[in-house]
C-alpha atoms as a PDB file:
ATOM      1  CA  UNK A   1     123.057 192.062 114.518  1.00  0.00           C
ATOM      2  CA  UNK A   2     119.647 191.189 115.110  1.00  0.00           C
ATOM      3  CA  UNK A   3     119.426 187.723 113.226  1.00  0.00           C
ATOM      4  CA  UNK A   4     118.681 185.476 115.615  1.00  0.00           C
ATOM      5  CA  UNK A   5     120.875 181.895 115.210  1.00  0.00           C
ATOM      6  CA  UNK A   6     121.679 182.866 111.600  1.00  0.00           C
ATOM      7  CA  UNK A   7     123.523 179.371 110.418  1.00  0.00           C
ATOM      8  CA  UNK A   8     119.533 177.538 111.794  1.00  0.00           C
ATOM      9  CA  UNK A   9     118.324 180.299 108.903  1.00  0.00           C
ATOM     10  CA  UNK A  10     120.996 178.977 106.093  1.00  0.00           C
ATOM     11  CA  UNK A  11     118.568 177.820 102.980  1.00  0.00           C
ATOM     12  CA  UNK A  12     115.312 179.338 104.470  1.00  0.00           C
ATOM     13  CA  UNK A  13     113.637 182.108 102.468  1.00  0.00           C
ATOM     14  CA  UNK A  14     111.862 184.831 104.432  1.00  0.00           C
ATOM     15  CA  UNK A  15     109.465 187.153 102.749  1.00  0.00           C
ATOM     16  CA  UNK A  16     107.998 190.569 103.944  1.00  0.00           C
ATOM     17  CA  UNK A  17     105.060 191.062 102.194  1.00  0.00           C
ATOM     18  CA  UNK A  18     103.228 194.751 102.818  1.00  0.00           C
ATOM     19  CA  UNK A  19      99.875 195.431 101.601  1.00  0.00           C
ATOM     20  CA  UNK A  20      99.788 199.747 101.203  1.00  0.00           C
ATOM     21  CA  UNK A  21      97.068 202.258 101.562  1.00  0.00           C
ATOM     22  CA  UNK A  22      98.422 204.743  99.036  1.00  0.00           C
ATOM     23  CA  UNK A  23      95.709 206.924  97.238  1.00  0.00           C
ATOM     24  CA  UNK A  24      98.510 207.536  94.104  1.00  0.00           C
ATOM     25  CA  UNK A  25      97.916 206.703  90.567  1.00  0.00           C
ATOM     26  CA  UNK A  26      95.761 204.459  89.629  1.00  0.00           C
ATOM     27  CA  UNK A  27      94.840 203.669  93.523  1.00  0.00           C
ATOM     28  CA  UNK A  28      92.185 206.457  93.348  1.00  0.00           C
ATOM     29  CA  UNK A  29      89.951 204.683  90.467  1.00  0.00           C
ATOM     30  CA  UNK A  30      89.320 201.777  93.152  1.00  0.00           C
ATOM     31  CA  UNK A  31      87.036 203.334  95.356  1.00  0.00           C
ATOM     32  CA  UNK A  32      90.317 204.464  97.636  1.00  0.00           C
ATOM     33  CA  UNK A  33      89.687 207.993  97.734  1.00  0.00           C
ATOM     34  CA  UNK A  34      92.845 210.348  96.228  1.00  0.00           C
ATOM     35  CA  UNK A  35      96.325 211.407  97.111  1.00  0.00           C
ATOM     36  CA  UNK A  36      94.452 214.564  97.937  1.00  0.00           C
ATOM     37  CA  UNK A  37      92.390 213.163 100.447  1.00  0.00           C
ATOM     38  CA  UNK A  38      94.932 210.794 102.094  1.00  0.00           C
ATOM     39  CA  UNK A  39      98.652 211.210 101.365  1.00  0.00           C
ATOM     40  CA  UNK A  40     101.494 209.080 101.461  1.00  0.00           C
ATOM     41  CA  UNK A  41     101.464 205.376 102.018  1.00  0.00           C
ATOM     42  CA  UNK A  42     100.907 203.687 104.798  1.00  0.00           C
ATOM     43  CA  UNK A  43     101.910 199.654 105.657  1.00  0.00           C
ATOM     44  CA  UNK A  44      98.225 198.562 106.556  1.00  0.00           C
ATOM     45  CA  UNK A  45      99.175 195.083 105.610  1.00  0.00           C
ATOM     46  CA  UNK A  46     102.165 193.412 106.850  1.00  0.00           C
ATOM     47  CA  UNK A  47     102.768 189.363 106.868  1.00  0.00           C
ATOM     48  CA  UNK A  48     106.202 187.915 107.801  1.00  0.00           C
ATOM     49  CA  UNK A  49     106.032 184.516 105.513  1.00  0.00           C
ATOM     50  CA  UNK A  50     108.649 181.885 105.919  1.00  0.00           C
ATOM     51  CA  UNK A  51     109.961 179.320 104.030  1.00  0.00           C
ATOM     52  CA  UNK A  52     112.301 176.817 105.527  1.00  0.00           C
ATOM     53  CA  UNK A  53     115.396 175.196 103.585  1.00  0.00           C
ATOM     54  CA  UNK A  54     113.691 171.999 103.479  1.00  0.00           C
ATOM     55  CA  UNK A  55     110.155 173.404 102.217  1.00  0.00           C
ATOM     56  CA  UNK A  56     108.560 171.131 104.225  1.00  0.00           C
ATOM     57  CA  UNK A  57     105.978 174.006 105.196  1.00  0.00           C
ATOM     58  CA  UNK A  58     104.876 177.583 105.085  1.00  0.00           C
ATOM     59  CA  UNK A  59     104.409 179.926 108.185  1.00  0.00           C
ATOM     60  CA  UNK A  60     102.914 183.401 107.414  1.00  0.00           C
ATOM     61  CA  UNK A  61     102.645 185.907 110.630  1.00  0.00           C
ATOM     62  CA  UNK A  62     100.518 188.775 109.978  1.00  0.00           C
ATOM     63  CA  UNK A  63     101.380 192.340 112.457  1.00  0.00           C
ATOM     64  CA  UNK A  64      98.140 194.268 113.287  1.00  0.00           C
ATOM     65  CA  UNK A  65      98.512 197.775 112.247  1.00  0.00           C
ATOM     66  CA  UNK A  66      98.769 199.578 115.146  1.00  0.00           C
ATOM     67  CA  UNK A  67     101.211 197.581 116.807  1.00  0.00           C
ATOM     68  CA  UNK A  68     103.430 199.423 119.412  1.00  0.00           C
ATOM     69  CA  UNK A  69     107.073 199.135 117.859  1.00  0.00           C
ATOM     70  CA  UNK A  70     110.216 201.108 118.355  1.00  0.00           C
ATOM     71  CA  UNK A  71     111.256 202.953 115.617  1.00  0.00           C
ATOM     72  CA  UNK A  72     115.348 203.720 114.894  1.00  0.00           C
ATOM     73  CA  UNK A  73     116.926 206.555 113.091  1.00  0.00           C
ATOM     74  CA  UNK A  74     115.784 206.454 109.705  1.00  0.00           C
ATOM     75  CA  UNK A  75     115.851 208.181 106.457  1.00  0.00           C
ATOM     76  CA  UNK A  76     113.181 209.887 105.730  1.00  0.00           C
ATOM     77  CA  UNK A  77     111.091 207.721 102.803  1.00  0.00           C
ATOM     78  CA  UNK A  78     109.006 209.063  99.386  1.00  0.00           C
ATOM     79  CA  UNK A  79     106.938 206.553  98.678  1.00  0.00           C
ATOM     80  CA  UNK A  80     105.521 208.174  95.150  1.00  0.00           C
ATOM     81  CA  UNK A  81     109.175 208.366  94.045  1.00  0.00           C
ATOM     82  CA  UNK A  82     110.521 204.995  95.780  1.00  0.00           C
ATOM     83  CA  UNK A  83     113.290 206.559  97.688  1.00  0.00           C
ATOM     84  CA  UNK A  84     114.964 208.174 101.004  1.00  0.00           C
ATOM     85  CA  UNK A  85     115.541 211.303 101.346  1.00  0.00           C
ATOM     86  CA  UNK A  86     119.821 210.445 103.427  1.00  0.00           C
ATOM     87  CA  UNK A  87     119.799 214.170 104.379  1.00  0.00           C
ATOM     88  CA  UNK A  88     116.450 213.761 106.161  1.00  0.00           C
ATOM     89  CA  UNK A  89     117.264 211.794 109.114  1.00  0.00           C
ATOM     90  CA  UNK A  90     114.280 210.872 111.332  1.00  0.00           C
ATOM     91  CA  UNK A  91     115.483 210.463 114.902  1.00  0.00           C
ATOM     92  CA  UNK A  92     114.375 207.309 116.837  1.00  0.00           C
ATOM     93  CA  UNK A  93     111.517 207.014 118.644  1.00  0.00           C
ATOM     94  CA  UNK A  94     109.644 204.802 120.851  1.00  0.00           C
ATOM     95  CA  UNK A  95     105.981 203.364 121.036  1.00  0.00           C
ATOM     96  CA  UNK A  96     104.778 204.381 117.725  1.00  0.00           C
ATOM     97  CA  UNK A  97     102.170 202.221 115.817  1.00  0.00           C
ATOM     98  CA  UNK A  98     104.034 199.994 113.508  1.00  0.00           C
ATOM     99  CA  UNK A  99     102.020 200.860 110.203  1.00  0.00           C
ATOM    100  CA  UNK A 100     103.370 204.690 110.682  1.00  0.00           C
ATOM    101  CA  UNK A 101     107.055 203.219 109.938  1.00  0.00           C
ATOM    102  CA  UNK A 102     106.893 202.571 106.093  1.00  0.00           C
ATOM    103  CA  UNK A 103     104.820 205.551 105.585  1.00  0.00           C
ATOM    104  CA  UNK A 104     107.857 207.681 107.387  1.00  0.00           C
ATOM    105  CA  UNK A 105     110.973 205.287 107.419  1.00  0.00           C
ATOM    106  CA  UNK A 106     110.342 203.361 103.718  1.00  0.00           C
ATOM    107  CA  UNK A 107     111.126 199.507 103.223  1.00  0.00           C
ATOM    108  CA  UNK A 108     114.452 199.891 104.910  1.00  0.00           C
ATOM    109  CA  UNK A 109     113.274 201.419 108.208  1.00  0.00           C
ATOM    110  CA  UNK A 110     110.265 198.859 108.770  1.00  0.00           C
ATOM    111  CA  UNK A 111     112.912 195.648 107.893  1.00  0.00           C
ATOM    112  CA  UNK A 112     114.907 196.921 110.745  1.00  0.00           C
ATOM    113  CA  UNK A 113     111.799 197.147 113.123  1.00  0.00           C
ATOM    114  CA  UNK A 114     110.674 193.765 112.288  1.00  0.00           C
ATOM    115  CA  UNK A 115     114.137 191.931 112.371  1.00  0.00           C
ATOM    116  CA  UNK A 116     114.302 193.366 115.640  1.00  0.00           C
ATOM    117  CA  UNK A 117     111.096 191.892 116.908  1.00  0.00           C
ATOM    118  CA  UNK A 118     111.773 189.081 115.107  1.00  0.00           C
ATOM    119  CA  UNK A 119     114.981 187.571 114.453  1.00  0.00           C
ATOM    120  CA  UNK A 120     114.314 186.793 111.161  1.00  0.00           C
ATOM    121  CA  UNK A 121     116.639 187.284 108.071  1.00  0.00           C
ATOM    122  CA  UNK A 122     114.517 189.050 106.100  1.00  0.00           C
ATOM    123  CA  UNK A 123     115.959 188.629 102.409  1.00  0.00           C
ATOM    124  CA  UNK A 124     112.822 189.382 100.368  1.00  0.00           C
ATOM    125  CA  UNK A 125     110.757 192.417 100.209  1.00  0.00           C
ATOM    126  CA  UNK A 126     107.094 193.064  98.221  1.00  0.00           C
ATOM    127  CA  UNK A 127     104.600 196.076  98.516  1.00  0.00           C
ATOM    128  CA  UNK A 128     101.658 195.691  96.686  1.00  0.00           C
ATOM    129  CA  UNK A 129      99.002 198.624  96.686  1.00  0.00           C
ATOM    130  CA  UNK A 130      95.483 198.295  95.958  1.00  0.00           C
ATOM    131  CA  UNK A 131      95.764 198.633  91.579  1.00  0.00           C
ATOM    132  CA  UNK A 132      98.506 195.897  91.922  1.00  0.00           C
ATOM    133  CA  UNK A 133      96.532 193.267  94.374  1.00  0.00           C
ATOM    134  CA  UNK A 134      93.011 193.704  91.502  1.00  0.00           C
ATOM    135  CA  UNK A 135      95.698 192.393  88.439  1.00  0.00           C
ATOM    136  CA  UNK A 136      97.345 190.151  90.193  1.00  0.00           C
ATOM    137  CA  UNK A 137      93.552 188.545  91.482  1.00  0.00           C
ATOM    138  CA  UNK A 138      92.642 188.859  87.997  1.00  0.00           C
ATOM    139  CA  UNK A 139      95.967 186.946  86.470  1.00  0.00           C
ATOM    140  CA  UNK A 140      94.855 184.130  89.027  1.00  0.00           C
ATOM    141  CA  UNK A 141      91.705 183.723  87.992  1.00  0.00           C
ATOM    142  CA  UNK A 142      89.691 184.690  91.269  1.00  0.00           C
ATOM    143  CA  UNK A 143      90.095 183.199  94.369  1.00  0.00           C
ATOM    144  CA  UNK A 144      87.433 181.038  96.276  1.00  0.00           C
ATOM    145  CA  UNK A 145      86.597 182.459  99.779  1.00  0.00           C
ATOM    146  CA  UNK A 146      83.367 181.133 102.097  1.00  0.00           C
ATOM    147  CA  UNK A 147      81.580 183.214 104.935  1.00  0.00           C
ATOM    148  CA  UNK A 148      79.071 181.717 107.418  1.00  0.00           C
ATOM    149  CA  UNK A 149      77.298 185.441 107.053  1.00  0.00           C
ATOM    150  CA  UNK A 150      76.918 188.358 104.613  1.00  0.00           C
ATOM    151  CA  UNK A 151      79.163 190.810 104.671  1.00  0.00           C
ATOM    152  CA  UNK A 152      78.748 194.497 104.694  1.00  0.00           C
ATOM    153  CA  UNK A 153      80.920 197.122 105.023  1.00  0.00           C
ATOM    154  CA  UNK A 154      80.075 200.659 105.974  1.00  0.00           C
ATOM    155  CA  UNK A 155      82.477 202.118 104.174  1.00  0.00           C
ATOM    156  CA  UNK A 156      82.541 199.898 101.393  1.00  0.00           C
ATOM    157  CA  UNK A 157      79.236 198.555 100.921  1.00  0.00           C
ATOM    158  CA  UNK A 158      78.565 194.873 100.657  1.00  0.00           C
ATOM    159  CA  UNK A 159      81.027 192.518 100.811  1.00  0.00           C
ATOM    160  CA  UNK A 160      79.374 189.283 100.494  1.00  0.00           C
ATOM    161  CA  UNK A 161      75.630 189.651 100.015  1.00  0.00           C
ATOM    162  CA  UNK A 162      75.089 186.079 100.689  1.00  0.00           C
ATOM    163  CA  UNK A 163      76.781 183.615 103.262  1.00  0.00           C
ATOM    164  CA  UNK A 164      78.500 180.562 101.725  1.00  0.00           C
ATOM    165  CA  UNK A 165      81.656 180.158  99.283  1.00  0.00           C
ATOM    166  CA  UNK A 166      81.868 182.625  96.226  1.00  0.00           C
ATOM    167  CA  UNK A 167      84.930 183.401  93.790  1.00  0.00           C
ATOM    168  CA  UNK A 168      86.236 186.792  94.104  1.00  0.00           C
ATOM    169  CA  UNK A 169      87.939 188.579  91.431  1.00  0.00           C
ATOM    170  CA  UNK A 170      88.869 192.162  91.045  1.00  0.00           C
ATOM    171  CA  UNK A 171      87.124 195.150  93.007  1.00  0.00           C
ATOM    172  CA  UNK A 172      85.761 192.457  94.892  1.00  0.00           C
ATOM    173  CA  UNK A 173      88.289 190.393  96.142  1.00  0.00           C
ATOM    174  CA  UNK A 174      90.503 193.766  97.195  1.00  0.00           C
ATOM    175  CA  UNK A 175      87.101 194.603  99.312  1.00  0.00           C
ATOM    176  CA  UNK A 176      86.754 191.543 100.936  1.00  0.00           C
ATOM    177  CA  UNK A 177      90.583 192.074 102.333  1.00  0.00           C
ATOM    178  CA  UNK A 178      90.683 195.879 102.473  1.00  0.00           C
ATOM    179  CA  UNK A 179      87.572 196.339 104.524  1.00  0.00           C
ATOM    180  CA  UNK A 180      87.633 196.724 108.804  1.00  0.00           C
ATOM    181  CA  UNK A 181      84.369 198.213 109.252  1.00  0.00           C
ATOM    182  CA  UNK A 182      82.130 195.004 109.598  1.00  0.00           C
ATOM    183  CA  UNK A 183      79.514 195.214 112.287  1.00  0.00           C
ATOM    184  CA  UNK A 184      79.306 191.716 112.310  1.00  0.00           C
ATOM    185  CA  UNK A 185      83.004 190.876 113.374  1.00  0.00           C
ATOM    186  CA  UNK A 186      83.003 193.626 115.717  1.00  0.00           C
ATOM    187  CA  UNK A 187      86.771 193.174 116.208  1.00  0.00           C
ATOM    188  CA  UNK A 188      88.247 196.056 113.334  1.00  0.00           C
ATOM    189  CA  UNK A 189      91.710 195.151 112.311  1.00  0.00           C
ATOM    190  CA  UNK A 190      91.893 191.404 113.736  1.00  0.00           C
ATOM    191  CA  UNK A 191      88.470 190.971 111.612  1.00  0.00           C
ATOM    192  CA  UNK A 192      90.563 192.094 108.450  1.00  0.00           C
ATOM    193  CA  UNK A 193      93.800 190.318 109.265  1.00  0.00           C
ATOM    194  CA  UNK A 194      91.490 187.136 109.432  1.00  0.00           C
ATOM    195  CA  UNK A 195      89.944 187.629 106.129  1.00  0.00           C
ATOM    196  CA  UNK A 196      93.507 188.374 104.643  1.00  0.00           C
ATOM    197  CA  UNK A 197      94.279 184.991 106.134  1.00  0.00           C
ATOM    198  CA  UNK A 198      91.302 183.150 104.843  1.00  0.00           C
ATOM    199  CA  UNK A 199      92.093 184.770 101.293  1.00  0.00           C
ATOM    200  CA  UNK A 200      95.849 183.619 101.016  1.00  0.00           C
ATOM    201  CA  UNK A 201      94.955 179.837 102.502  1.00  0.00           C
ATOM    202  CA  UNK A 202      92.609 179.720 100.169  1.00  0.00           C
ATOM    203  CA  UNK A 203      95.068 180.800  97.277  1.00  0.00           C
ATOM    204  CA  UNK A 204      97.624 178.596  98.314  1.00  0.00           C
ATOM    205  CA  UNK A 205      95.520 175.739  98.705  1.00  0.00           C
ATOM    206  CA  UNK A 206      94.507 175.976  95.025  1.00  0.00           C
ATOM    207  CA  UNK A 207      98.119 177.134  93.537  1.00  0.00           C
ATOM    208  CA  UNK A 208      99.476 173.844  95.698  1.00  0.00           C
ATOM    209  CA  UNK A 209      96.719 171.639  94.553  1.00  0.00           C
ATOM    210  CA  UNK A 210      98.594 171.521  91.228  1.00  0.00           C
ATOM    211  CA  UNK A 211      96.376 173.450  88.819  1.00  0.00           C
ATOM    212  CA  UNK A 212      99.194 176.682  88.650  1.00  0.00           C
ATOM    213  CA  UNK A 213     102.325 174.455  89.578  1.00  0.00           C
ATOM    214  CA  UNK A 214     101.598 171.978  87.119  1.00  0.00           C
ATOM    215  CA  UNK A 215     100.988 174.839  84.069  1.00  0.00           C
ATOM    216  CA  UNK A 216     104.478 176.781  83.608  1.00  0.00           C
ATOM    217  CA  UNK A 217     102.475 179.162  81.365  1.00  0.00           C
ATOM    218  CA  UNK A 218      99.643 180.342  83.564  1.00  0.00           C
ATOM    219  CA  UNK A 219     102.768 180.590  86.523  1.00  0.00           C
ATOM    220  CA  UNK A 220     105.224 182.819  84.139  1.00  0.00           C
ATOM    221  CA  UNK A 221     101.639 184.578  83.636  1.00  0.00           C
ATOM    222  CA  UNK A 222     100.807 185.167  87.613  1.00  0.00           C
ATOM    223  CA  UNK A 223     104.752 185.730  88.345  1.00  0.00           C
ATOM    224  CA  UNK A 224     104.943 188.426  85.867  1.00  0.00           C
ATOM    225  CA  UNK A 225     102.194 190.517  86.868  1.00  0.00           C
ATOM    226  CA  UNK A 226     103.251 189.799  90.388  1.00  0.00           C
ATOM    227  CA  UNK A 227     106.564 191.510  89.960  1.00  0.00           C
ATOM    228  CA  UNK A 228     105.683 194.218  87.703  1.00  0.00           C
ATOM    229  CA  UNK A 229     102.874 195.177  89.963  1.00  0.00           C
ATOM    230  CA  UNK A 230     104.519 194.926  92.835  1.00  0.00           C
ATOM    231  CA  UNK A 231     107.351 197.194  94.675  1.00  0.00           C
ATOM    232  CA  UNK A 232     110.329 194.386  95.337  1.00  0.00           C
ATOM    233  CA  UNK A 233     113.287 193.965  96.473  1.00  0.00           C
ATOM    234  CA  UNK A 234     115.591 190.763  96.689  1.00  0.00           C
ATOM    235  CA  UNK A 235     112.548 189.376  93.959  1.00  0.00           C
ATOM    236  CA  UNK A 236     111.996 188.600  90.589  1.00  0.00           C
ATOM    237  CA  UNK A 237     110.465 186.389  87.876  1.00  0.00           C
ATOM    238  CA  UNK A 238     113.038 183.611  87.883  1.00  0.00           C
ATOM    239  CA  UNK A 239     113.493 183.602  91.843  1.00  0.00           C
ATOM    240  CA  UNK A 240     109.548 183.305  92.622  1.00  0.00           C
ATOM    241  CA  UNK A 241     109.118 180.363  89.470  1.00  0.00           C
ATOM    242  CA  UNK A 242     111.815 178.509  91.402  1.00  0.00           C
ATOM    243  CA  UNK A 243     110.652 178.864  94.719  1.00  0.00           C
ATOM    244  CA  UNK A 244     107.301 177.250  93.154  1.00  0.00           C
ATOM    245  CA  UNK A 245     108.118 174.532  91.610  1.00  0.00           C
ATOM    246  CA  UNK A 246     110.625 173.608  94.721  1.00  0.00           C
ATOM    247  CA  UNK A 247     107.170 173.825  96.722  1.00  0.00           C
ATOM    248  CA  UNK A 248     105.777 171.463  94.255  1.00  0.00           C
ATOM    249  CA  UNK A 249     103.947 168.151  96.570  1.00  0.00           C
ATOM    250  CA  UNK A 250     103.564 170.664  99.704  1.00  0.00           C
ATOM    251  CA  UNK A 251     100.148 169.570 101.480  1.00  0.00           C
ATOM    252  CA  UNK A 252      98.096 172.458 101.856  1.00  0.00           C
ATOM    253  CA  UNK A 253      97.940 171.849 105.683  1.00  0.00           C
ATOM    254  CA  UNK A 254     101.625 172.402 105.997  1.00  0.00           C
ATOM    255  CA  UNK A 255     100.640 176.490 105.645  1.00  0.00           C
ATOM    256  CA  UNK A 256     100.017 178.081 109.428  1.00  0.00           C
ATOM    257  CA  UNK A 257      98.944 181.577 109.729  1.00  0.00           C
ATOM    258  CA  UNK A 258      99.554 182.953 113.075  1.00  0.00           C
ATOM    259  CA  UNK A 259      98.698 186.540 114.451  1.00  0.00           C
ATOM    260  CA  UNK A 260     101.065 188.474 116.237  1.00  0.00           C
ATOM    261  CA  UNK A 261      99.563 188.172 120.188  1.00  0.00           C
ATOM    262  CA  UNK A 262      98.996 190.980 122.208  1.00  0.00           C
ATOM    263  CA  UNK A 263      97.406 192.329 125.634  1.00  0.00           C
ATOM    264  CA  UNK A 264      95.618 194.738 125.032  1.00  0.00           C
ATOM    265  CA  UNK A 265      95.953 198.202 124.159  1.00  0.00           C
ATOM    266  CA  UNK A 266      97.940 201.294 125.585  1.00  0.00           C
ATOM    267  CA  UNK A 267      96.332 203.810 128.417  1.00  0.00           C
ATOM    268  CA  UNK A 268      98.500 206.784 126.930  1.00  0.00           C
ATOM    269  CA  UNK A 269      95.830 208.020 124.550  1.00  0.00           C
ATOM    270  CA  UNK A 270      97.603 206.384 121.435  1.00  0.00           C
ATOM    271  CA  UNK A 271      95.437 203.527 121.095  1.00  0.00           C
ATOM    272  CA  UNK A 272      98.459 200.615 120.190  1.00  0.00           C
ATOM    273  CA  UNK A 273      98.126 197.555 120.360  1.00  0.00           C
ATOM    274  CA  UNK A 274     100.918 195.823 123.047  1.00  0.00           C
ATOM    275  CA  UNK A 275     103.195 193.151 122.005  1.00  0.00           C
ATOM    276  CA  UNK A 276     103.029 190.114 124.112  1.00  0.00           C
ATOM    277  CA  UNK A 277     107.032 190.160 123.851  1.00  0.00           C
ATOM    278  CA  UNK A 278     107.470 186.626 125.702  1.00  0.00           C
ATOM    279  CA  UNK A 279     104.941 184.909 123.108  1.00  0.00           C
ATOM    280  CA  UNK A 280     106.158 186.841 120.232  1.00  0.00           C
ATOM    281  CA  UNK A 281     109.397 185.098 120.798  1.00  0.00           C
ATOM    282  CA  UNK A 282     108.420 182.078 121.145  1.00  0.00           C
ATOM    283  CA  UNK A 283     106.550 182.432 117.818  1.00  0.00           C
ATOM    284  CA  UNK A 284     109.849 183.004 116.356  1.00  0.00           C
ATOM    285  CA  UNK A 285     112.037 180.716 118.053  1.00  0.00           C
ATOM    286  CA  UNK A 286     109.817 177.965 116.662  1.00  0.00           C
ATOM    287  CA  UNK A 287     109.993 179.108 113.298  1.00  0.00           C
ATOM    288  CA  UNK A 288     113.874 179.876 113.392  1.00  0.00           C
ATOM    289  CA  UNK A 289     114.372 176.053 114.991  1.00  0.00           C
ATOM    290  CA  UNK A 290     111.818 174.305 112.483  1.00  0.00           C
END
C-alpha cells in the first residue's frame, strides 16, 4: 500500500543494498572484533539504488545510520540463522534509529520502513557483511579511489597514508568504507557515507567503461562471488548478468548519489538524525517520475 504511482515503477528495478556490522564467522578475522564483543547485526550501510525501465541512468540514495524512522510490528529477526522468529512479535514503535531495524526486525521489517519513506517498489534485496565485501573487492580486481589528504582512522589505523589516487583491494578497501572515526572529516557517519559513495562511482565508472561488460568471463566471475557472498533476495547470477549487459553504453555521469537530507538531530537524548520529510519526498518523486 505504500508504492507510490506503481504503473510509473512498471520495468524499473529497485535494489536495497545493506552493508552489516556482524562480528559472526569469518567477520572476526577482519579486524571487526567478535560475536562476543558485539552481537547481532546491525544495517550500518543502507543505499536505495534505482534503475529505471529505460536504463537511461542510475540513482543510488544512501540513509545515515541513525536516521529517526518508525518502526511497525515485526517479527523478531536471527540474523546468524537468516530467519524470524513469527511467535516473537515486536510491537511498533516510533523514533528509533533506522540501523536498529534489521538488527531487530530482519530484511522484511527494514523493506517496510523504507517503502514507507520512500515509495519505492523495492523488488531486490542484498546484505553483504564485511568477509563478503573483501572477496567480492578481490574478484574485481581493486578499485581506484583518490583523497586530497591522508587518511587515518583511530580505530582502524591508516587509511590512506598518502593523498592522491591508490587501488584498494581487500582489508584495505573494506577500511576505507568501514571507517567513521577520521579527524580530518570531522563529520562521522556523513564522512563514511561519502567515501562509500566515492568507492561505488568509482566502481561503476570502471565496470561501465567496458573492461567487465565487455568480458562475460570476468562478469560470471564478479556475479558469482557477489551472490554467494552475499545474503539476497529477489537476486541471482542470471538476473544481475542481465541487468549488466542491458546497462551496457550507460555514461558514467548518468550515476547520482544523493544523501538522505536532514535537520539536524533530536533534543530527546537519542541522538537521531531528523528526516527532512518534505525533501525526502521530493527525492523520490523525482526518481519515481524519471
Amino acid at each position: 500500500d505504500n508504492i507510490r504511482n506503481k504503473d510509473a515503477q512498471h520495468g524499473d528495478e529497485t535494489y536495497l543494498i545493506v552493508g552489516t556490522d556482524t562480528r559472526g564467522g569469518k567477520n572476526s578475522k577482519v579486524g571487526a572484533g567478535s560475536a562476543d564483543d558485539i552481537e547481532g547485526a546491525r544495517s550500518d550501510t543502507v543505499i536505495l539504488v534505482s534503475v529505471p525501465a529505460n536504463r537511461d541512468r542510475v540513482v543510488a540514495v544512501s540513509f545515515p545510520r541513525d536516521l529517526q524512522v518508525d518502526r511497525p510490528d515485526c517479527a523478531a529477526w536471527d540474523n546468524d540463522n537468516g530467519s524470524y522468529d513469527n511467535n516473537n512479535v515486536l510491537p511498533a514503535t516510533e523514533a528509533v534509529k533506522l540501523n536498529s531495524v534489521y538488527a531487530e526486525g530482519g530484511p522484511k521489517c527494514l523493506v517496510q520502513v523504507l517503502t514507507a519513506m520512500s515509495g519505492l517498489n523495492i523488488n531486490h534485496f542484498i546484505a553483504m557483511d564485511f568477509d563478503g565485501f573483501e572477496k567480492v573487492v578481490r574478484a574485481i580486481g581493486g578499485v581506484e579511489v583518490c583523497s586530497t589528504v591522508p587518511l587515518y582512522d583511530y580505530e582502524l589505523g591508516w587509511i590512506l597514508r598518502k593523498k592522491g589516487t591508490k587501488k584498494l583491494n581487500g582489508r584495505y578497501a573494506l577500511n576505507y568504507v568501514r571507517a567513521r572515526k577520521i579527524e580530518s572529516e570531522g563529520n562521522g557517519d556523513y564522512g563514511r557515507i561519502k567515501r562509500q559513495q566515492l568507492f561505488m562511482s568509482s566502481l561503476l565508472r570502471s565496470t561501465l567503461s567496458g573492461n567487465v561488460l565487455s568480458n562475460p568471463s570476468k562478469l560470471n566471475g564478479i556475479v558469482n562471488t557477489f551472490v554467494n557472498h552475499s545474503f539476497v533476495d529477489g537476486v541471482d547470477t542470471k538476473s544481475l548478468i542481465k541487468l549488466a549487459e542491458s546497462m551496457q553504453g550507460m555514461d558514467a555521469g548518468r550515476v547520482s548519489f544523493l544523501t538522505i537530507p536532514t535537520s539536524g538531530t533530536s533534543t530527546d537524548g537519542s541522538n537521531n538524525e531528523i528526516p527532512r520529510t518534505e525533501d525526502v519526498d521530493n527525492i523520490f518523486d523525482a526518481i519515481i517520475d524519471d
